[in-house]
N, C-alpha and C. Protein backbone atom coordinates (compact mmCIF):
# COMPACT_ATOMS: atom_id res chain seq x y z
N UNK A 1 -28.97 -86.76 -122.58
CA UNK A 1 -29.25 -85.66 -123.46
C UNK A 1 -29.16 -86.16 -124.90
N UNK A 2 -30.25 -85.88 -126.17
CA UNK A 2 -30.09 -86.46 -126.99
C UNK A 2 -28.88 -85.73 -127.94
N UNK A 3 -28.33 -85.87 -129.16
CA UNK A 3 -27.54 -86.09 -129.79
C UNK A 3 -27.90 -84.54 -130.37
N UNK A 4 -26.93 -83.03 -131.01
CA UNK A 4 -27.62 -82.70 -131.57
C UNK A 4 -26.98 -82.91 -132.74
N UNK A 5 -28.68 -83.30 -134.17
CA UNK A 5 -28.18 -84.11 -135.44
C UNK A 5 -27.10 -82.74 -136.57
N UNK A 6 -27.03 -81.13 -135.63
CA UNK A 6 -25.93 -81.10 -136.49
C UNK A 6 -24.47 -81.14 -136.07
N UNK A 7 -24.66 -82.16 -134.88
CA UNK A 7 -22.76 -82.42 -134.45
C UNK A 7 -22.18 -82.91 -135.45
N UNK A 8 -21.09 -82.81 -134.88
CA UNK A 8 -20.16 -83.34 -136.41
C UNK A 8 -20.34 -84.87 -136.39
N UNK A 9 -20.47 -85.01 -135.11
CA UNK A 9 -20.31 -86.67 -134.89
C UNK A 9 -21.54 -87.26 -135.75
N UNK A 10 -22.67 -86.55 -136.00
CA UNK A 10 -24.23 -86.67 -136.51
C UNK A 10 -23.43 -86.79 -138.45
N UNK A 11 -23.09 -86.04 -138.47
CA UNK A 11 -22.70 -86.19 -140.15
C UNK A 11 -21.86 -86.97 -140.79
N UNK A 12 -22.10 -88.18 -141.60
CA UNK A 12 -21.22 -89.22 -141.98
C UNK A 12 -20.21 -88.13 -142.87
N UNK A 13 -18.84 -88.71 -143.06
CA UNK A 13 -17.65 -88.77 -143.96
C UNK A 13 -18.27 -88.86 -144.98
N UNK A 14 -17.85 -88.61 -145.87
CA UNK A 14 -18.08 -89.14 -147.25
C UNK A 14 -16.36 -89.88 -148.04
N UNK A 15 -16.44 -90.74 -147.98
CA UNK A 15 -15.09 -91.87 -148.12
C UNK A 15 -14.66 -92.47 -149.11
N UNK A 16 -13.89 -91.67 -150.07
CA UNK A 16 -13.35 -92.32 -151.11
C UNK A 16 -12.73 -93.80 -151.24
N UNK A 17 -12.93 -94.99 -151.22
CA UNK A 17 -11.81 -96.25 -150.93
C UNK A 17 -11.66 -96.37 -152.80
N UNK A 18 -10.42 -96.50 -152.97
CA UNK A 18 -9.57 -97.03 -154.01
C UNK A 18 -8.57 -97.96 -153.77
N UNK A 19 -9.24 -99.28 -154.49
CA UNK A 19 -8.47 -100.40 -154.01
C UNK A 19 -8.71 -101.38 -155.21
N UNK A 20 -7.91 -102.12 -155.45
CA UNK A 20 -7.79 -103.13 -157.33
C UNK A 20 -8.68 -104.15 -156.87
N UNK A 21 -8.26 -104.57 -155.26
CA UNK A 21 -8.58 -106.20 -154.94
C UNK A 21 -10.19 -105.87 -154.12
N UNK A 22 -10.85 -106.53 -155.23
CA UNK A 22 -12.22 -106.24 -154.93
C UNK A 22 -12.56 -106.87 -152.90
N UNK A 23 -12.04 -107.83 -152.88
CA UNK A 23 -12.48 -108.29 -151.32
C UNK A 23 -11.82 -107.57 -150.63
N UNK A 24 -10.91 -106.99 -150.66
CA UNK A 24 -10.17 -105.82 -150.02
C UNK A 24 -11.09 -104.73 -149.64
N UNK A 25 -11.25 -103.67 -151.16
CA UNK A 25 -12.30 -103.22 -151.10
C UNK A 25 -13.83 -102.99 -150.58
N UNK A 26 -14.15 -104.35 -150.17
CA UNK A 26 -15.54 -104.64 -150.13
C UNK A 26 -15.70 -104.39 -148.86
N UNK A 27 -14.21 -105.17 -147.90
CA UNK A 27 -14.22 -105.44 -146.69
C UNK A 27 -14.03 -103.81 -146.10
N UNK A 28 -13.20 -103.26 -146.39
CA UNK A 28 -12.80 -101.97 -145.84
C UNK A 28 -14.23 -100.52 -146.16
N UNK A 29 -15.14 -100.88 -147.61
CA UNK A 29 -16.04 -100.02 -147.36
C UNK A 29 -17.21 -100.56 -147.03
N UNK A 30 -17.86 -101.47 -146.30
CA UNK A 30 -18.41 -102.01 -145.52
C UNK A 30 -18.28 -101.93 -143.83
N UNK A 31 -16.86 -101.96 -143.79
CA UNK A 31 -16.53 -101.98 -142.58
C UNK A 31 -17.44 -100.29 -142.16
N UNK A 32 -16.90 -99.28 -142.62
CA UNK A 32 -16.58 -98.23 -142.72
C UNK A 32 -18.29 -97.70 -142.75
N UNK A 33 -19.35 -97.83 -144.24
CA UNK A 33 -20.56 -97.81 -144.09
C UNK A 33 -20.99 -98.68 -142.70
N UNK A 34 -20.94 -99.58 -141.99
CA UNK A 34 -21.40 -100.16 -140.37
C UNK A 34 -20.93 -98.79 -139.60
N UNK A 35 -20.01 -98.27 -139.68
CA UNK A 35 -20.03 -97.19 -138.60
C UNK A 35 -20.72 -95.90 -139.31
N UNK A 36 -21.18 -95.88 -140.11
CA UNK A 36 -22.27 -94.81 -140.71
C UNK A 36 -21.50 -93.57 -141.39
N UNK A 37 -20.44 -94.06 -142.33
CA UNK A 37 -19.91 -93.01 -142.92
C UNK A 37 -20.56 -93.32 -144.74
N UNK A 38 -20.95 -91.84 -145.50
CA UNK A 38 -20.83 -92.66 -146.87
C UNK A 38 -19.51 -93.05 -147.25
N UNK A 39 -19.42 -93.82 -148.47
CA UNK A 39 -18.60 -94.47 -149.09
C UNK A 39 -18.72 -94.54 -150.61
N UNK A 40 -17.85 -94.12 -151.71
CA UNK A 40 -17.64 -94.27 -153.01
C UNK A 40 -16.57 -94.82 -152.58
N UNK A 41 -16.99 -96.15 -153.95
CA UNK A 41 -15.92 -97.31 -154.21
C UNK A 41 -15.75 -96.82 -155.38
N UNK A 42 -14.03 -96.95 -155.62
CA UNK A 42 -13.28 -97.07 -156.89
C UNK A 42 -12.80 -98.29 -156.94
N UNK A 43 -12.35 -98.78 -158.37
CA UNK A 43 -11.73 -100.29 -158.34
C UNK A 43 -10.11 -100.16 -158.81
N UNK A 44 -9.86 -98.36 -159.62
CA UNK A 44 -8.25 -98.17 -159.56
C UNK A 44 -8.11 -96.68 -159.51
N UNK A 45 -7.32 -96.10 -159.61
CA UNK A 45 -6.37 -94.58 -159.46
C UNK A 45 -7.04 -93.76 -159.99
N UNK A 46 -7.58 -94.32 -161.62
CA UNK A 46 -8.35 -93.86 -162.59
C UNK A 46 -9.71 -93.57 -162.48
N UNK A 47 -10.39 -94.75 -162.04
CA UNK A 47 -12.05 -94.32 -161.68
C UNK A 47 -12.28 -93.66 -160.31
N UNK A 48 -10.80 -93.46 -159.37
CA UNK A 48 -10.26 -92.57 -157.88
C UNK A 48 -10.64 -91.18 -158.70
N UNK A 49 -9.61 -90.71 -159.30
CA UNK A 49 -9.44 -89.49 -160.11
C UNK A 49 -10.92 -89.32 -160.70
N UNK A 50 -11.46 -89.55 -161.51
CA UNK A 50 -13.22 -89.47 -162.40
C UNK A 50 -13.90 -88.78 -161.13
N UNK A 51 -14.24 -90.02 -160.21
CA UNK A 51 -14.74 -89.97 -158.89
C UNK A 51 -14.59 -88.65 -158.40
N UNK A 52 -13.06 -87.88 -157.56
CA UNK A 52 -13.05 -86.86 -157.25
C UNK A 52 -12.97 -85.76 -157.85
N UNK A 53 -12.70 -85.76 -159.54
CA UNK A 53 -13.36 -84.67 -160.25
C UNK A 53 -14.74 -84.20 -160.43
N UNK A 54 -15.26 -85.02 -160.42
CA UNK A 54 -16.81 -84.97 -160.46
C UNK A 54 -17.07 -84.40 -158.90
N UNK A 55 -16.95 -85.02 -158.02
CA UNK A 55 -16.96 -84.61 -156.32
C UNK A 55 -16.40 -83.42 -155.97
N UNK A 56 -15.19 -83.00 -156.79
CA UNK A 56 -14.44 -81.33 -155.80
C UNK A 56 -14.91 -80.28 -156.99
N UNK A 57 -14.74 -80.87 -158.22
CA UNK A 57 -14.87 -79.75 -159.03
C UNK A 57 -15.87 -79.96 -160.56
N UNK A 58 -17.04 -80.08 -160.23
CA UNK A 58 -18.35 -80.34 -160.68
C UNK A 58 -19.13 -79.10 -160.46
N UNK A 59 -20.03 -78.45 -160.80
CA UNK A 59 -21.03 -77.80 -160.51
C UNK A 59 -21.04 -76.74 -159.32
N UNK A 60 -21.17 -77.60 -158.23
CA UNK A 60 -21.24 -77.66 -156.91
C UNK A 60 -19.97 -78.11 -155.87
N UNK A 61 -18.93 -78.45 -156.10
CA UNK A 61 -17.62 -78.59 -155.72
C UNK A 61 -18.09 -78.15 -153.88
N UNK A 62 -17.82 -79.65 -153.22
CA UNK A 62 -17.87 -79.73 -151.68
C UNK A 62 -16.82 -80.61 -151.49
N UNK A 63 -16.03 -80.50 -150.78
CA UNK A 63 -14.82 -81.62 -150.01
C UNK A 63 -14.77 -81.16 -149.03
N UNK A 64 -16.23 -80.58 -148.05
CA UNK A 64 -16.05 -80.66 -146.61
C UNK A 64 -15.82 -82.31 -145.75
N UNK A 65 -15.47 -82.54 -145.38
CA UNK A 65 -15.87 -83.74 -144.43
C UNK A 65 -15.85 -84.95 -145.39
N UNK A 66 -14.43 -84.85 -146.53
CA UNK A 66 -14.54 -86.11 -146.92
C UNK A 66 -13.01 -86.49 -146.80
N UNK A 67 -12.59 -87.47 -147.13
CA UNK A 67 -11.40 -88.28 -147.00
C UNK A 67 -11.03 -89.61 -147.75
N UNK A 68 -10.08 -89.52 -148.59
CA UNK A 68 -9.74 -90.48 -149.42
C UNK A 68 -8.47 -92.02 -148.65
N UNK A 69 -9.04 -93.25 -149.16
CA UNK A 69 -8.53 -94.10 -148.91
C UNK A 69 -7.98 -94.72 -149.79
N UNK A 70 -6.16 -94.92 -150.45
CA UNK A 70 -6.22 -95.33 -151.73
C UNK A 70 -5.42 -96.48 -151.27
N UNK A 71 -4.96 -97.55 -152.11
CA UNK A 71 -3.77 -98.25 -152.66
C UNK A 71 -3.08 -97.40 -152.95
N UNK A 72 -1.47 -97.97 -152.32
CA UNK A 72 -0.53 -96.95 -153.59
C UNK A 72 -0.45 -97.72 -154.82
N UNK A 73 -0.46 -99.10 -154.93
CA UNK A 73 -0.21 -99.66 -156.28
C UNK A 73 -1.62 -100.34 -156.90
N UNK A 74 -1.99 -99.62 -158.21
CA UNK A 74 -3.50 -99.98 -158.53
C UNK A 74 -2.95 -100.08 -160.05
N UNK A 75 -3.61 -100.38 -161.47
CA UNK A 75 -3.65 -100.33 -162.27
C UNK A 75 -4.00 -99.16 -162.69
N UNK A 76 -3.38 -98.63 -164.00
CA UNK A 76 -3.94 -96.88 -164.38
C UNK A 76 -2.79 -95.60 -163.56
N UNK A 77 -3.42 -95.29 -161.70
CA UNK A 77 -2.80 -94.85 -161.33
C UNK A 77 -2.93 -95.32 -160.05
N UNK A 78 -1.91 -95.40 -159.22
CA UNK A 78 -2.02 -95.76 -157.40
C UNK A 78 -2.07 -94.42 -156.75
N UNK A 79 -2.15 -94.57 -155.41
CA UNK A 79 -2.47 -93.96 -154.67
C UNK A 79 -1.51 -92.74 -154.47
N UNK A 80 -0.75 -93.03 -154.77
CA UNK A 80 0.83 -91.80 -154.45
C UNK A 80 0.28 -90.86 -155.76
N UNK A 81 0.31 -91.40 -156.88
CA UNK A 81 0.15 -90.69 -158.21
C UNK A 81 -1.76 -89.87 -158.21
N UNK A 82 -2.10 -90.24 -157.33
CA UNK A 82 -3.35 -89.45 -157.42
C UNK A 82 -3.37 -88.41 -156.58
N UNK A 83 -2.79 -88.87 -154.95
CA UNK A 83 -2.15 -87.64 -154.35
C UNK A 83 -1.41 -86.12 -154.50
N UNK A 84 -0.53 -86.78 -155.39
CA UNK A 84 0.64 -86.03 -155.81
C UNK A 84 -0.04 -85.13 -157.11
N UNK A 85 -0.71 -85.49 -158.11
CA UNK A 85 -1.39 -84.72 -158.92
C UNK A 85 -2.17 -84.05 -158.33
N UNK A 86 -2.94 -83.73 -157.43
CA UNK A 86 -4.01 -82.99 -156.47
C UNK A 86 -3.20 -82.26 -155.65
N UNK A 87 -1.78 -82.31 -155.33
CA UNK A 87 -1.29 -81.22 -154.21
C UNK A 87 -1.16 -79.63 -154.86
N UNK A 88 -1.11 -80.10 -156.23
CA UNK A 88 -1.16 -78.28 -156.47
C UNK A 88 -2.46 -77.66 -156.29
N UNK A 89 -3.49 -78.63 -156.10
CA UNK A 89 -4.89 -77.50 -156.49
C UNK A 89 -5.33 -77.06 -155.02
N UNK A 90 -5.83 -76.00 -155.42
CA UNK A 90 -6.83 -74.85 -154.21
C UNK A 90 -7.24 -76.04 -152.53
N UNK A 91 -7.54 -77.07 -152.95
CA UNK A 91 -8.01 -77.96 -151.83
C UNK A 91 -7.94 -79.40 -152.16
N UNK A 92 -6.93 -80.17 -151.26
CA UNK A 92 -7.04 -81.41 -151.40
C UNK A 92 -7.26 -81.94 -150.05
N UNK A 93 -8.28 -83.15 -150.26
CA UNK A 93 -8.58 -84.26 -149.10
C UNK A 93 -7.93 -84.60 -148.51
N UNK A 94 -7.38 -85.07 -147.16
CA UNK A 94 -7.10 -86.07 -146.67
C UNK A 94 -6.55 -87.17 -147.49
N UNK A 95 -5.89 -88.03 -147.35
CA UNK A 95 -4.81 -89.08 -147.75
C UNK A 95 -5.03 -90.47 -146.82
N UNK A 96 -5.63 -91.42 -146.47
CA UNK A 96 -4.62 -92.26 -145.91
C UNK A 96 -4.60 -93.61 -147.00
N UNK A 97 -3.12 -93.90 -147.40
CA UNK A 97 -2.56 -94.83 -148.23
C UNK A 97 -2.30 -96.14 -147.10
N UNK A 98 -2.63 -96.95 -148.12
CA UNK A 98 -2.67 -98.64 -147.87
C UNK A 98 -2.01 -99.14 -148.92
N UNK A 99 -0.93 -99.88 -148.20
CA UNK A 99 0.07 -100.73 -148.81
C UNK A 99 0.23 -102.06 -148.70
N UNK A 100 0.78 -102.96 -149.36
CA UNK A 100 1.17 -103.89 -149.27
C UNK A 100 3.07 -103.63 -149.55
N UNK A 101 3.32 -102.81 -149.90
CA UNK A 101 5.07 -103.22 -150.22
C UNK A 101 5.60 -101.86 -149.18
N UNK A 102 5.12 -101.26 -148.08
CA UNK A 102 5.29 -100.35 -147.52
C UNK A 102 6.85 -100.37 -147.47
N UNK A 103 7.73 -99.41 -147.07
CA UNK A 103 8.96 -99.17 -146.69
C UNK A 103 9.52 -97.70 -146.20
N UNK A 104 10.26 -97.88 -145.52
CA UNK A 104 10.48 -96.38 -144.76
C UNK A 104 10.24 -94.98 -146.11
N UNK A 105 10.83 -95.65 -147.24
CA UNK A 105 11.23 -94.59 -148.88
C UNK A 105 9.35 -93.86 -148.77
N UNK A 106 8.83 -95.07 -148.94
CA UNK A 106 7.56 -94.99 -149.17
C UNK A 106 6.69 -94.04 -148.46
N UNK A 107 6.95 -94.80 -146.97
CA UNK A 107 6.62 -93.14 -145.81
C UNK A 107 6.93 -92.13 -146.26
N UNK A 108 8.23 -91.61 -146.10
CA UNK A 108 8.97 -90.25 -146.32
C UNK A 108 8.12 -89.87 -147.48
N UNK A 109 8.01 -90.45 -148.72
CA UNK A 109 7.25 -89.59 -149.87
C UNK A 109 5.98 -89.82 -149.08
N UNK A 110 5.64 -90.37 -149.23
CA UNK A 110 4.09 -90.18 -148.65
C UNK A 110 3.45 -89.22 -147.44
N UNK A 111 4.70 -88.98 -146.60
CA UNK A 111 4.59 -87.97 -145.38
C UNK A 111 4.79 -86.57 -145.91
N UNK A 112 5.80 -86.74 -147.47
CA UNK A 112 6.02 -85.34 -148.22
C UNK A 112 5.48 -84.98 -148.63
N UNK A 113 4.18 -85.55 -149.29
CA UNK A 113 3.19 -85.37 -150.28
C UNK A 113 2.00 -84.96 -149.25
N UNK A 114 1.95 -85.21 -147.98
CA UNK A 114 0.62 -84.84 -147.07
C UNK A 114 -0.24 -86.09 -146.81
N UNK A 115 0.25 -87.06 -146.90
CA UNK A 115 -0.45 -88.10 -146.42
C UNK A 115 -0.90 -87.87 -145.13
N UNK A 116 -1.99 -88.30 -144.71
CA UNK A 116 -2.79 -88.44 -142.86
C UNK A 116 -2.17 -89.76 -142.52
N UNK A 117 -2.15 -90.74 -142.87
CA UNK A 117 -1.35 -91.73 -142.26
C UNK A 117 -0.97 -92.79 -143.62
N UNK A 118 -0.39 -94.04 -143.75
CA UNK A 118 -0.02 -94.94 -144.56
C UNK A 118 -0.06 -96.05 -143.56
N UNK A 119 -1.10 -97.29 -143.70
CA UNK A 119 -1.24 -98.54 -143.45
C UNK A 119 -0.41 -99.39 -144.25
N UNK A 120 0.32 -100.29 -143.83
CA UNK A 120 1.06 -101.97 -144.25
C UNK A 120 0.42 -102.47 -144.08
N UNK A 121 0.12 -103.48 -145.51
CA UNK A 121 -0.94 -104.54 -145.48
C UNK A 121 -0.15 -105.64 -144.64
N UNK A 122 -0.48 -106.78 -144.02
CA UNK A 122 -2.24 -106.60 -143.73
C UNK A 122 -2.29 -106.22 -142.48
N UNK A 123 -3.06 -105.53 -142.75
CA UNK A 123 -3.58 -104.26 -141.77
C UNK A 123 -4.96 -104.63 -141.20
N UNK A 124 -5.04 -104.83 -139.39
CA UNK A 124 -6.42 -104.80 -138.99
C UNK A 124 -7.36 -103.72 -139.32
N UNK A 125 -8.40 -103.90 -139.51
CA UNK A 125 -9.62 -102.81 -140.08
C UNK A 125 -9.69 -102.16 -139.19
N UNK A 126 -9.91 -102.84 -137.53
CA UNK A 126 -9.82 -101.84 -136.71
C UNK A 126 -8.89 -100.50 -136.54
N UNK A 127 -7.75 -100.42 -137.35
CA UNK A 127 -6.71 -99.96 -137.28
C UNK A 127 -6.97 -98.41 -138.39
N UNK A 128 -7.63 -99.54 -139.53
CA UNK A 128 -8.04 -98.25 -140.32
C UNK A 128 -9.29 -97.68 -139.72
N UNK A 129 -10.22 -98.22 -139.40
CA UNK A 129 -11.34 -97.43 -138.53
C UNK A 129 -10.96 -96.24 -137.63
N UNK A 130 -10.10 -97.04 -137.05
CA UNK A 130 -9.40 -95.89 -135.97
C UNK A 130 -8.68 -94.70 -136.26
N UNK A 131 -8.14 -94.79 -137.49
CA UNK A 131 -7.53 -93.72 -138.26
C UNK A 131 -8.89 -92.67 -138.81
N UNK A 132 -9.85 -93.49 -139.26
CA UNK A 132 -10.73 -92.65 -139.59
C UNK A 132 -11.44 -91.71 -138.36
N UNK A 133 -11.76 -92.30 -137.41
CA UNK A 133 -12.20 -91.71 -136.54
C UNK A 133 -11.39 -90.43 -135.80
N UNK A 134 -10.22 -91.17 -136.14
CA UNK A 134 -9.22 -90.05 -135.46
C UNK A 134 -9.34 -88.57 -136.38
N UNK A 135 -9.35 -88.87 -137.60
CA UNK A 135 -9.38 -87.94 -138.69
C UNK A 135 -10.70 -87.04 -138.78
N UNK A 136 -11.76 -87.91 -138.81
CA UNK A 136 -13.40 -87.60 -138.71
C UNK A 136 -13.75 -86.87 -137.27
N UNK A 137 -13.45 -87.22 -136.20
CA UNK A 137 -13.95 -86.87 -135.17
C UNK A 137 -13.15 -86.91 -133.66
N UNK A 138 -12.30 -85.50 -134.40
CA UNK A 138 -11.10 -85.33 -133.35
C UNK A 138 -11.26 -85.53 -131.94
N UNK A 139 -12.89 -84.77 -131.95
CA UNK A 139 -13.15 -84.49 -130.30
C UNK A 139 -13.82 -86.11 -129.37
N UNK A 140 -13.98 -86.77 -130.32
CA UNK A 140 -14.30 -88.16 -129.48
C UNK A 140 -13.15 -89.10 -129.60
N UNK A 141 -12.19 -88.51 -129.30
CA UNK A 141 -10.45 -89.33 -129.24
C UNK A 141 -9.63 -88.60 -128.46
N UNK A 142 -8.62 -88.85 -127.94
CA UNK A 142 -7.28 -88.20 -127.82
C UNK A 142 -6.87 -88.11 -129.09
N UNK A 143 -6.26 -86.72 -128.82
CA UNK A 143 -5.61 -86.14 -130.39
C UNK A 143 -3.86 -86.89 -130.21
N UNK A 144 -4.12 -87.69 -131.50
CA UNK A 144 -3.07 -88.65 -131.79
C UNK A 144 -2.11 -88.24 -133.61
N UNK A 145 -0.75 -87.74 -132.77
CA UNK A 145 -0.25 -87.76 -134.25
C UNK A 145 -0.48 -88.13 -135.65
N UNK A 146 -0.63 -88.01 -136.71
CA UNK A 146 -0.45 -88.80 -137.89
C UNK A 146 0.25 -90.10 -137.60
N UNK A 147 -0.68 -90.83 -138.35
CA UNK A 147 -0.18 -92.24 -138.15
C UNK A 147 1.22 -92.42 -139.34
N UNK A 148 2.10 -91.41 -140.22
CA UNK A 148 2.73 -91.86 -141.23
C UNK A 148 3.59 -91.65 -140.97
């Protein structure tokens, strides 16, 4: 039976990645565009923030079916500090934070703030894929806790 194109499974994500280290970056929204989601690249906290002002509250303000991928530590602002400024408003995205200095402290705020999950670098892609999918497209998975 063919596919119908308005399943959810039919409609890419639209995928914030905010990340400093450009091959980081490159690798994770690449990975991510191969499984057919869009993707806006940021390079810190700051052009994260521009990015989803323009995206939630522009004109036309949509944050159906999108989901942000940050660093917590970027130049400008990291990933915790872009979170945490967005929990007061009317609608915020999805969360999943990527670390390199992860620690239990780090979880706990990050699980307080509404994070969907928090990756320790280095982290297989498959791992973040799988988070996405889990997030994107509940019904083609077992429904699996938050990864944070």
């Amino acid at each position: 039976m063919p596919e119908n194109p308005t399943s959810k499974a039919a409609i890419p994500l639209r995928i914030f990645v905010a990340e400093d280290d450009r091959e980081m970056r490159r690798l994770i929204a690449e990975s991510l565009r191969r499984d057919g989601e869009f993707v806006i690249e940021a390079c810190d906290g700051v052009a994260l923030a521009d990015d989803l002002r323009h995206a939630f509250y522009g004109d036309e303000p949509d944050g159906a079916g999108s989901l942000i991928i940050a660093d917590v530590r970027m130049p400008g602002a990291g990933g915790l500090e872009v979170l945490r400024s967005m929990r007061g408003l009317p609608w915020c995205p999805p969360f999943i934070l990527i670390t390199a200095f992860g620690d239990p402290s780090l979880h706990e705020e990050a699980r307080e703030l509404g994070a969907y999950a928090v990756l320790d670098k280095p982290f297989d892609v498959a791992e973040l894929r799988a988070a996405v999918r889990r997030f994107g497209r509940p019904e083609a998975s077992t429904p699996d806790p938050p990864l944070v």
